[in-house]
Protein backbone atom coordinates (compact mmCIF):
# COMPACT_ATOMS: atom_id res chain seq x y z
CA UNK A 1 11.55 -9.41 -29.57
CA UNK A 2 11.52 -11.77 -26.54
CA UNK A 3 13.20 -14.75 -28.69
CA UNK A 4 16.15 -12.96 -29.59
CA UNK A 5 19.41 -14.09 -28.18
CA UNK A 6 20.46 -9.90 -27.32
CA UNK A 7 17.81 -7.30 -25.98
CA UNK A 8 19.41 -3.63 -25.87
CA UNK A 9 17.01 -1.75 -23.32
CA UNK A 10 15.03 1.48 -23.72
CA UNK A 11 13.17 3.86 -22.14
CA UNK A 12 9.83 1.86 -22.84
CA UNK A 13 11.42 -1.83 -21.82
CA UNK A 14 12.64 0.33 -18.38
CA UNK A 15 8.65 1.00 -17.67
CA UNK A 16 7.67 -2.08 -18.09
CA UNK A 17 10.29 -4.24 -16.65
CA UNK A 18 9.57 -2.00 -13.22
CA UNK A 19 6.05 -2.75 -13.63
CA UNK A 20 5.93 -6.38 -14.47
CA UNK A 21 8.92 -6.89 -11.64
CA UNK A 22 6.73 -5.19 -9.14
CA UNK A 23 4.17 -7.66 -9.68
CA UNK A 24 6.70 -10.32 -9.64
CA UNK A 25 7.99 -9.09 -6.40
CA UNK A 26 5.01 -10.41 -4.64
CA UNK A 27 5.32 -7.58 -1.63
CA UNK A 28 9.02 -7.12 -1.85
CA UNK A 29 12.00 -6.63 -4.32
CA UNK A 30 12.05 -2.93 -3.94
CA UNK A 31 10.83 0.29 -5.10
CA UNK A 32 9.09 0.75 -8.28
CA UNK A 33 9.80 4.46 -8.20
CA UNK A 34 13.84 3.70 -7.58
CA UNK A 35 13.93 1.34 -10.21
CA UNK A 36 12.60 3.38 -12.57
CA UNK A 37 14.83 5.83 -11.79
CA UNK A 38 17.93 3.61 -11.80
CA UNK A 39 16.58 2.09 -14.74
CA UNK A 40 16.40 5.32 -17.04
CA UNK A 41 19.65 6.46 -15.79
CA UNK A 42 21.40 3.25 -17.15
CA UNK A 43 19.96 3.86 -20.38
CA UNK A 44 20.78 7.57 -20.48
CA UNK A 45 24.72 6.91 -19.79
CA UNK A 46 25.36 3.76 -21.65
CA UNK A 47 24.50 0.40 -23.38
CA UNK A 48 22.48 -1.93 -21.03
CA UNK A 49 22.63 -5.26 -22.92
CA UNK A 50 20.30 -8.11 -22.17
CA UNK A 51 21.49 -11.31 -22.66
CA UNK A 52 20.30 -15.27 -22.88
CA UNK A 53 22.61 -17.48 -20.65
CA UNK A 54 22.65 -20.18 -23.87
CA UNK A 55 24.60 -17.22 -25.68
CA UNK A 56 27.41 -17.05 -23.44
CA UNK A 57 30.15 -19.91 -22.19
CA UNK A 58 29.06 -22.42 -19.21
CA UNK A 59 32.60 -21.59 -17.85
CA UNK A 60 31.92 -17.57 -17.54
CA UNK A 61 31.77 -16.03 -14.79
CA UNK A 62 28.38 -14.82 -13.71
CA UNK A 63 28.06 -12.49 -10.46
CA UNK A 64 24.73 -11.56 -8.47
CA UNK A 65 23.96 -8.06 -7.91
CA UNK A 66 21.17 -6.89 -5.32
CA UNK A 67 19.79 -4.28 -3.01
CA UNK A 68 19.37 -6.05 0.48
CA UNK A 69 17.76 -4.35 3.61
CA UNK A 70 13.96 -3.30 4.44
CA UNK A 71 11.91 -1.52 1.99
CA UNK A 72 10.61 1.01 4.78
CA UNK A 73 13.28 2.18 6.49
CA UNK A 74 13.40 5.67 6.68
CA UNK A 75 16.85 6.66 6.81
CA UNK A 76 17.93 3.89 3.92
CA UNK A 77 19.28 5.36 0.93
CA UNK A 78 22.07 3.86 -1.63
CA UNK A 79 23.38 6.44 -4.06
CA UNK A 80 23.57 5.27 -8.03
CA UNK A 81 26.82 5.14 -7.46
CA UNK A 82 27.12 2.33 -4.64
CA UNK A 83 25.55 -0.66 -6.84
CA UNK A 84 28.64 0.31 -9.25
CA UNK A 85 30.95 0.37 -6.17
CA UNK A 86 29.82 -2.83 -4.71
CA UNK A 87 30.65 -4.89 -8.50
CA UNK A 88 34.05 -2.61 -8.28
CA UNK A 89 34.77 -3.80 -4.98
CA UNK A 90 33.73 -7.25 -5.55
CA UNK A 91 36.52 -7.43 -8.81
CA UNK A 92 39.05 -5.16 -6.49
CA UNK A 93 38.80 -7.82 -3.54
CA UNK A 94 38.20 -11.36 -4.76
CA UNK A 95 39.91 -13.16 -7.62
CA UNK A 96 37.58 -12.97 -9.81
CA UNK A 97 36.55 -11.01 -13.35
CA UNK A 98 32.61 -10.74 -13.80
CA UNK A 99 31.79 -12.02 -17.52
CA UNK A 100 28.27 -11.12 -16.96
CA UNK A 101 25.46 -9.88 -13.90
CA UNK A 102 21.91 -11.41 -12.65
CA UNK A 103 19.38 -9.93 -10.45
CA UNK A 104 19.60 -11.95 -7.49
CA UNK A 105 14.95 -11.72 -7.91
CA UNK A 106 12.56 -9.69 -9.65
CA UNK A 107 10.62 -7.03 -8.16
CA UNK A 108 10.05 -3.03 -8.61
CA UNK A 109 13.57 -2.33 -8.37
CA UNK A 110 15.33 -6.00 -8.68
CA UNK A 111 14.60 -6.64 -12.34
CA UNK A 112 16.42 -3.37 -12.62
CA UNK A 113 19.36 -5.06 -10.81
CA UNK A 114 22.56 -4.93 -12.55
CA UNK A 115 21.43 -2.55 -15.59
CA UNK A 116 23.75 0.54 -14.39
CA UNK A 117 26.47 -1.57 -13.62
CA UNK A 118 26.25 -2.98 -17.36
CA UNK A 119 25.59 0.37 -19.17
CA UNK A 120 29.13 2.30 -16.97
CA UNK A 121 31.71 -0.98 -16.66
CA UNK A 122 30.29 -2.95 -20.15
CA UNK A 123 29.50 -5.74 -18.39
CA UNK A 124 26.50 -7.50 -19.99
CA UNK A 125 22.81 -8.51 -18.04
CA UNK A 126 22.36 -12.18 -18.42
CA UNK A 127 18.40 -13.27 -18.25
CA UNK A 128 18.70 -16.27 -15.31
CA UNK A 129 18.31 -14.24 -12.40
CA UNK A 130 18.57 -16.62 -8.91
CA UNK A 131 15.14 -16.18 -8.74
CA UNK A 132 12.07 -15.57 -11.08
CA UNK A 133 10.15 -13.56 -8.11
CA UNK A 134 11.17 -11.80 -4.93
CA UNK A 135 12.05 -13.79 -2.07
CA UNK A 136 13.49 -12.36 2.01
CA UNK A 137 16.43 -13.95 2.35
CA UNK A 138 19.96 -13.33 0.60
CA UNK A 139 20.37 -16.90 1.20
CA UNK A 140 17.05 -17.73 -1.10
CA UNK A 141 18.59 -16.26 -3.46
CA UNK A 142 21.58 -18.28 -4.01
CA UNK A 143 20.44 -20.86 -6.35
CA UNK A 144 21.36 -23.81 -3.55
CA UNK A 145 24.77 -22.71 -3.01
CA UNK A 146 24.46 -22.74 0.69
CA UNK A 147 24.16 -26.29 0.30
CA UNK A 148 27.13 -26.52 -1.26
CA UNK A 149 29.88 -26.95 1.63
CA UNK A 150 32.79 -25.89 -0.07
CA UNK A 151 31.56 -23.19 -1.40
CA UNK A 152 33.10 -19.76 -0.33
CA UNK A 153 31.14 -16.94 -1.00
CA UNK A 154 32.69 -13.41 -1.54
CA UNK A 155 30.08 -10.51 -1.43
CA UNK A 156 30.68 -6.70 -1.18
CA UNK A 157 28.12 -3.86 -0.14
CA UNK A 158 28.19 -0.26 -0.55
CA UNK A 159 25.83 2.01 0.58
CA UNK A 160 24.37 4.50 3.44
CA UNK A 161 23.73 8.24 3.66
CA UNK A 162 27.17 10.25 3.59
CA UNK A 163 25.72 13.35 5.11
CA UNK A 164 24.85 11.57 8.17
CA UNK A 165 27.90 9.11 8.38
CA UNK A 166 26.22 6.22 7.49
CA UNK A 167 27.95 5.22 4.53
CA UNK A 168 29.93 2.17 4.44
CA UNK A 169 31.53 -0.08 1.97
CA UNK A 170 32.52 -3.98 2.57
CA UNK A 171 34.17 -7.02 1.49
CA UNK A 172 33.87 -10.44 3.19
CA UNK A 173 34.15 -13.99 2.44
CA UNK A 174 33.44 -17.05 4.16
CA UNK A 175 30.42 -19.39 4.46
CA UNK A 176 27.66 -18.35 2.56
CA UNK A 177 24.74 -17.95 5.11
CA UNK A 178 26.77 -16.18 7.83
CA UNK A 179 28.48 -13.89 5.31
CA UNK A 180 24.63 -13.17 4.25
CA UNK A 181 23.92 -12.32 7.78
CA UNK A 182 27.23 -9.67 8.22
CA UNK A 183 26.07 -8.21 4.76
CA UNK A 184 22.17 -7.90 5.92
CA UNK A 185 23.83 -6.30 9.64
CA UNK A 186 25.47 -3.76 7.04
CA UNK A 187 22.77 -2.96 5.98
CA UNK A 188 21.19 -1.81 9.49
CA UNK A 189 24.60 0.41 9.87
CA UNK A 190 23.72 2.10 6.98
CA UNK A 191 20.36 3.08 7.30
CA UNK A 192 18.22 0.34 6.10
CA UNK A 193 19.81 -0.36 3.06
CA UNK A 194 22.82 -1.62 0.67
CA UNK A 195 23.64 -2.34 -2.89
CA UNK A 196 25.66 -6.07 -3.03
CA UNK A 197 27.95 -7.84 -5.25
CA UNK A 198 28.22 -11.47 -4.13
CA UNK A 199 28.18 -14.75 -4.94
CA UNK A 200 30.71 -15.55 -8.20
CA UNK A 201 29.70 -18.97 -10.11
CA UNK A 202 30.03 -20.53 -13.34
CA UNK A 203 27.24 -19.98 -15.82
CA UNK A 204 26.65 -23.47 -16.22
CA UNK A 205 25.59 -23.57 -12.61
CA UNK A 206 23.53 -20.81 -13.35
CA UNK A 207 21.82 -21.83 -16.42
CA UNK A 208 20.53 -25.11 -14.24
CA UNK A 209 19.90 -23.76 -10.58
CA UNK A 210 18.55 -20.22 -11.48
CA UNK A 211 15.15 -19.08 -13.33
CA UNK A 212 16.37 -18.15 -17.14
CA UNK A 213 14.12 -15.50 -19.02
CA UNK A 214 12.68 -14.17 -15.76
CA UNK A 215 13.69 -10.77 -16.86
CA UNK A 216 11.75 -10.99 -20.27
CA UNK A 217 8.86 -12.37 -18.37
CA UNK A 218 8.78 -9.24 -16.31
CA UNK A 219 9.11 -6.85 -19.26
CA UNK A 220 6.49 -8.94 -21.08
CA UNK A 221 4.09 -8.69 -18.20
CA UNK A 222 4.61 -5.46 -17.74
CA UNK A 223 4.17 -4.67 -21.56
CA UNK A 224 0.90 -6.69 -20.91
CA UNK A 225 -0.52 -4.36 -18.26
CA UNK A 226 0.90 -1.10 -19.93
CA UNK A 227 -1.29 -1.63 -23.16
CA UNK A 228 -4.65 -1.60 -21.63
CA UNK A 229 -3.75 1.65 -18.88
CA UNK A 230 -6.26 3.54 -20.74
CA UNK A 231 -9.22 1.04 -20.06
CA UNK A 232 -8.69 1.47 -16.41
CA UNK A 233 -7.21 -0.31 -13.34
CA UNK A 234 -9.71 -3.29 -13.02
CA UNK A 235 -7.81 -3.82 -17.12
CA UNK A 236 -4.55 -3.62 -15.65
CA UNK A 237 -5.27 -6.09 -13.09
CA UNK A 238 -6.90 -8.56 -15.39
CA UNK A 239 -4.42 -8.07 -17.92
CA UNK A 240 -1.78 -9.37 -15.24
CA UNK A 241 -3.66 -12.34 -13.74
CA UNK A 242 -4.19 -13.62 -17.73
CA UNK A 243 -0.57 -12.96 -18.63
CA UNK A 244 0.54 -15.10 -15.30
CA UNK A 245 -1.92 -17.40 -15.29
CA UNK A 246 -3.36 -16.35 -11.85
CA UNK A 247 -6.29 -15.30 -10.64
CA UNK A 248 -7.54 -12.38 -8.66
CA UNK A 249 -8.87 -13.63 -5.27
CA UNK A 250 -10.24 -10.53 -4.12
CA UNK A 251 -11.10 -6.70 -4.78
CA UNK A 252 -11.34 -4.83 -1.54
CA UNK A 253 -10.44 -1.94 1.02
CA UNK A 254 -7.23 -2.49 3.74
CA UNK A 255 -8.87 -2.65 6.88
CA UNK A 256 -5.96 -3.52 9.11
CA UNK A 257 -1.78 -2.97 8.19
CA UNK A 258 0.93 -4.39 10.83
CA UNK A 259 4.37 -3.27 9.53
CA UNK A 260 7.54 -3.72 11.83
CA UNK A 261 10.97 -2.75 10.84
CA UNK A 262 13.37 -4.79 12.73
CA UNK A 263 16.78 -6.78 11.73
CA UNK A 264 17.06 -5.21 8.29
CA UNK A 265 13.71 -6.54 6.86
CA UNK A 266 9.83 -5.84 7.15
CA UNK A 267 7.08 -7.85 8.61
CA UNK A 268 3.93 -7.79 9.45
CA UNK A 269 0.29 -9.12 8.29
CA UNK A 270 -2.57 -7.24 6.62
CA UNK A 271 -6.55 -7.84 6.17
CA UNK A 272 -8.95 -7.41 3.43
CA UNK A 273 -12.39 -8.23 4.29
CA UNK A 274 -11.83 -11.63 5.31
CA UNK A 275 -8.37 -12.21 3.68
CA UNK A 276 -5.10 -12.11 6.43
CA UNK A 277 -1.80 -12.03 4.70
CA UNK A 278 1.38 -12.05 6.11
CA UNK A 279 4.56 -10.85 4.76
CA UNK A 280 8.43 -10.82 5.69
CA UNK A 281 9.35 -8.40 3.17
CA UNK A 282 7.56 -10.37 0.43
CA UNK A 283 3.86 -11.84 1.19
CA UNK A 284 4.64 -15.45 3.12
CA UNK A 285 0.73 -16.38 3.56
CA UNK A 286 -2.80 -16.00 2.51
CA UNK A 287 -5.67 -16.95 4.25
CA UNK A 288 -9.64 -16.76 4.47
CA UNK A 289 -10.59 -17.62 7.70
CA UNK A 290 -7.53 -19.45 8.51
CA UNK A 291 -8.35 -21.75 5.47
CA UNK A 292 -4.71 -21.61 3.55
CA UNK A 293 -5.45 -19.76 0.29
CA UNK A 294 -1.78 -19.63 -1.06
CA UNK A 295 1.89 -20.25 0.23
CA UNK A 296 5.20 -18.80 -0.57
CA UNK A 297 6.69 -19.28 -3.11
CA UNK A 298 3.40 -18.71 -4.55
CA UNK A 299 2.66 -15.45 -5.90
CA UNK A 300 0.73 -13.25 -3.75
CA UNK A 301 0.49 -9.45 -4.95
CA UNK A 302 -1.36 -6.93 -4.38
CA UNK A 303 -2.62 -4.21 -6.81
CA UNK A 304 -3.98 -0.70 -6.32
CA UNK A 305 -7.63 -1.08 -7.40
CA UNK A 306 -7.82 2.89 -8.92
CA UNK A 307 -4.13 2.58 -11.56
CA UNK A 308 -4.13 -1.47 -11.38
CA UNK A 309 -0.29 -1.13 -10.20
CA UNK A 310 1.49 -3.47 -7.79
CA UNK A 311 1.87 -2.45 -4.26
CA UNK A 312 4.48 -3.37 -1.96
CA UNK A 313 3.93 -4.61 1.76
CA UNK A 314 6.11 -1.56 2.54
CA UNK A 315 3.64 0.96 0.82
CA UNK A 316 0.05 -0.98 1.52
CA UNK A 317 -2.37 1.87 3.65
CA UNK A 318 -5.56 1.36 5.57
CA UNK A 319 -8.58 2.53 3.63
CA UNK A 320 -6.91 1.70 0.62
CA UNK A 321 -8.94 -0.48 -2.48
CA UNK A 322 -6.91 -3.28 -3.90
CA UNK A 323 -6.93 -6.40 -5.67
CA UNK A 324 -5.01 -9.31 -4.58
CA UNK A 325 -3.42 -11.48 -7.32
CA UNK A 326 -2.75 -15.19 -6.50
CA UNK A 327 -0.34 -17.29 -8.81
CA UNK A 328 0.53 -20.60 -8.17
CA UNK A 329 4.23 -21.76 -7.66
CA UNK A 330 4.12 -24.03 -10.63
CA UNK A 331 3.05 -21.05 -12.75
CA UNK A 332 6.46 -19.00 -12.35
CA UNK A 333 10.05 -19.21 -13.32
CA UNK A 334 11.66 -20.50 -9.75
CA UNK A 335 15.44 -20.91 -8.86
CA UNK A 336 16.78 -23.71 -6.62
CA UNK A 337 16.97 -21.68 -3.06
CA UNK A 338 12.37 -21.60 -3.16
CA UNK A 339 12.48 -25.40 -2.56
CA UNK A 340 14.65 -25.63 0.49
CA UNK A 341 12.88 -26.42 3.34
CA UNK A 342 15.61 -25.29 5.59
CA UNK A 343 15.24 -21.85 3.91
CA UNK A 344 11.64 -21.68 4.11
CA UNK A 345 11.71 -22.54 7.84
CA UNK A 346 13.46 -19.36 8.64
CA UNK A 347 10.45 -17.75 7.76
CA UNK A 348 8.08 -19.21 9.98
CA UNK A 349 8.23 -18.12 13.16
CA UNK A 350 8.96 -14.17 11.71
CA UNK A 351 4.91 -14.25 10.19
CA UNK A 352 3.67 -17.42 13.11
CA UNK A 353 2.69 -19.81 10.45
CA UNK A 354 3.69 -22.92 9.12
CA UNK A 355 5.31 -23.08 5.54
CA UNK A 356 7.53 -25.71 4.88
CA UNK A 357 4.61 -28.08 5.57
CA UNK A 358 3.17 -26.61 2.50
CA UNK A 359 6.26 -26.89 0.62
CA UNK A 360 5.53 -29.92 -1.72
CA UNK A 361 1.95 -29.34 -2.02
């Protein structure tokens, strides 16, 4: 299945692509409970077809789709029908036709990215999303195209509660970082939360600068963990460190969570026993003793002991048992934007540690 050039999605490919994204989120890249939800939806109203970046022209036009704002904002909500708005707008605004969508990351909902959108408009999934886990920053996320200074990058949000006037669409264009940053304050206005267009570039580009087959890695993993749910969550768990290559650091209960919702994202650190992690969004550090365990963009998750599912930073609780799963960076499928220090700095004085140091290691 996972060597053919077209995937059409089901039901079953939905659960598991939520699952194995979660994991793949490392902390962030959104709800598994939404993604499942957008996810089933796609497949109820239409064709969601998932295709290999060698099978379509290096001169297409490929076009990122995302959710951006903070997992645990309370008043954040984007209707189904914004993340088809935002491509709408995006096609409405800029001069451009979208020959195919990527996930800007993976994660609970991101691996889901795009799938409505193909299934109502016909627009076809490509498997190179920017990124082959979940990362903070829209600017992570854009395969190196910030570095690119004559770039201009066109993104369009849609989202916010209508019942309380927070609903809001947008177009803007102009440098890619700052246009991030007007997109991410969007976000804010509309209650935590926005489904985004952005970012149109040649396949080609994307084929070489993003992290091809990331999406059947995630529905493969996921597959992986699904098959051995009856065995127990300690299985589950397993199952995912052997499929990724990782392995599972430690097994124990949340003693302390630190969550603050500020700027559009989520930070904070958590212990477990005698393991401190931070997070912005997605888990930045881990640490035993301040002895550096693991460093973004390595894969640090964390699993429910009881069902062996992923948990977000946004849903982690005191008292709770889990099992933290540690994968190193040369063990996943990575696009361009995780080996920018620049990038990377941004992140450092949000958790107080140094990354970028840690960067080449």
């Amino acid at each position: 299945m996972i060597a053919m050039a077209e995937l059409v999605i089901d039901q079953d490919m939905v659960e598991a692509a939520v699952v194995g994204g979660a994991v793949l989120g490392g902390g962030g890249g959104g709800s598994m409970d939404w993604g499942r939800e957008l996810g089933q939806l796609a497949v109820r109203l239409g064709t969601v077809r998932l295709v290999n970046i060698d099978n379509i022209n290096a001169e297409d036009t490929i076009v990122t789709v995302s959710a951006v704002g903070a997992p645990a904002a309370k008043q954040a909500l984007v209707q189904p029908v914004g993340y088809i708005r935002a491509v709408e707008l995006l096609m409405e605004q800029a001069p451009i036709i979208a020959d195919g969508l990527i996930t800007n990351e993976c994660g609970g909902t991101a691996t889901i990215n795009g799938w409505l959108q193909s299934a109502v408009l016909g627009i076809p999934v490509i498997d190179a999303p920017c990124n082959g886990r979940a990362h903070p920053t829209g600017a992570m996320g854009s395969m190196g195209l910030h570095a690119w200074k004559d770039y201009v990058s066109y993104q369009a949000a849609a989202g916010g509660d209508p019942e309380q006037g927070r609903y809001l669409e947008l177009v803007v264009q102009g440098e890619i970082e700052r246009v991030a940053t007007l997109v991410r304050q969007a976000a804010v206005q509309a209650g935590g939360l926005v489904a985004v267009a952005r970012n149109p570039i040649a396949a080609g580009y994307v084929k070489e600068n993003g992290a091809p087959g990331a999406i059947r890695q995630s529905i493969m993993l996921g597959q992986a963990m699904l098959a051995v749910q009856s065995k127990g969550g300690l299985a589950v768990i397993e199952a995912a460190a052997e499929a990724l290559q990782g392995q599972i650091v430690e097994i124990g209960q949340v003693e302390e969570v630190e969550l603050v919702t500020a700027a559009g994202f989520d930070s904070g650190r958590i212990m477990i026993n005698t393991l401190e992690l931070t997070f912005w969004n997605e888990y930045m550090t881990l640490e035993r003793e301040g002895q550096r365990l693991g460093t973004f963009p390595d894969l640090i998750a964390t699993l429910d002991k009881s069902t062996g599912l992923p948990l977000s930073s946004a849903d982690i609780r005191e008292q709770q048992e889990v099992a933290i799963l540690y994968v190193p960076r040369d063990k996943l499928l990575l696009g361009a934007g995780m080996f920018s220090a620049e990038l990377l700095a941004q992140a450092e004085p949000v958790v107080n540690k140094q990354l970028v140091n840690y960067l080449q290691q």
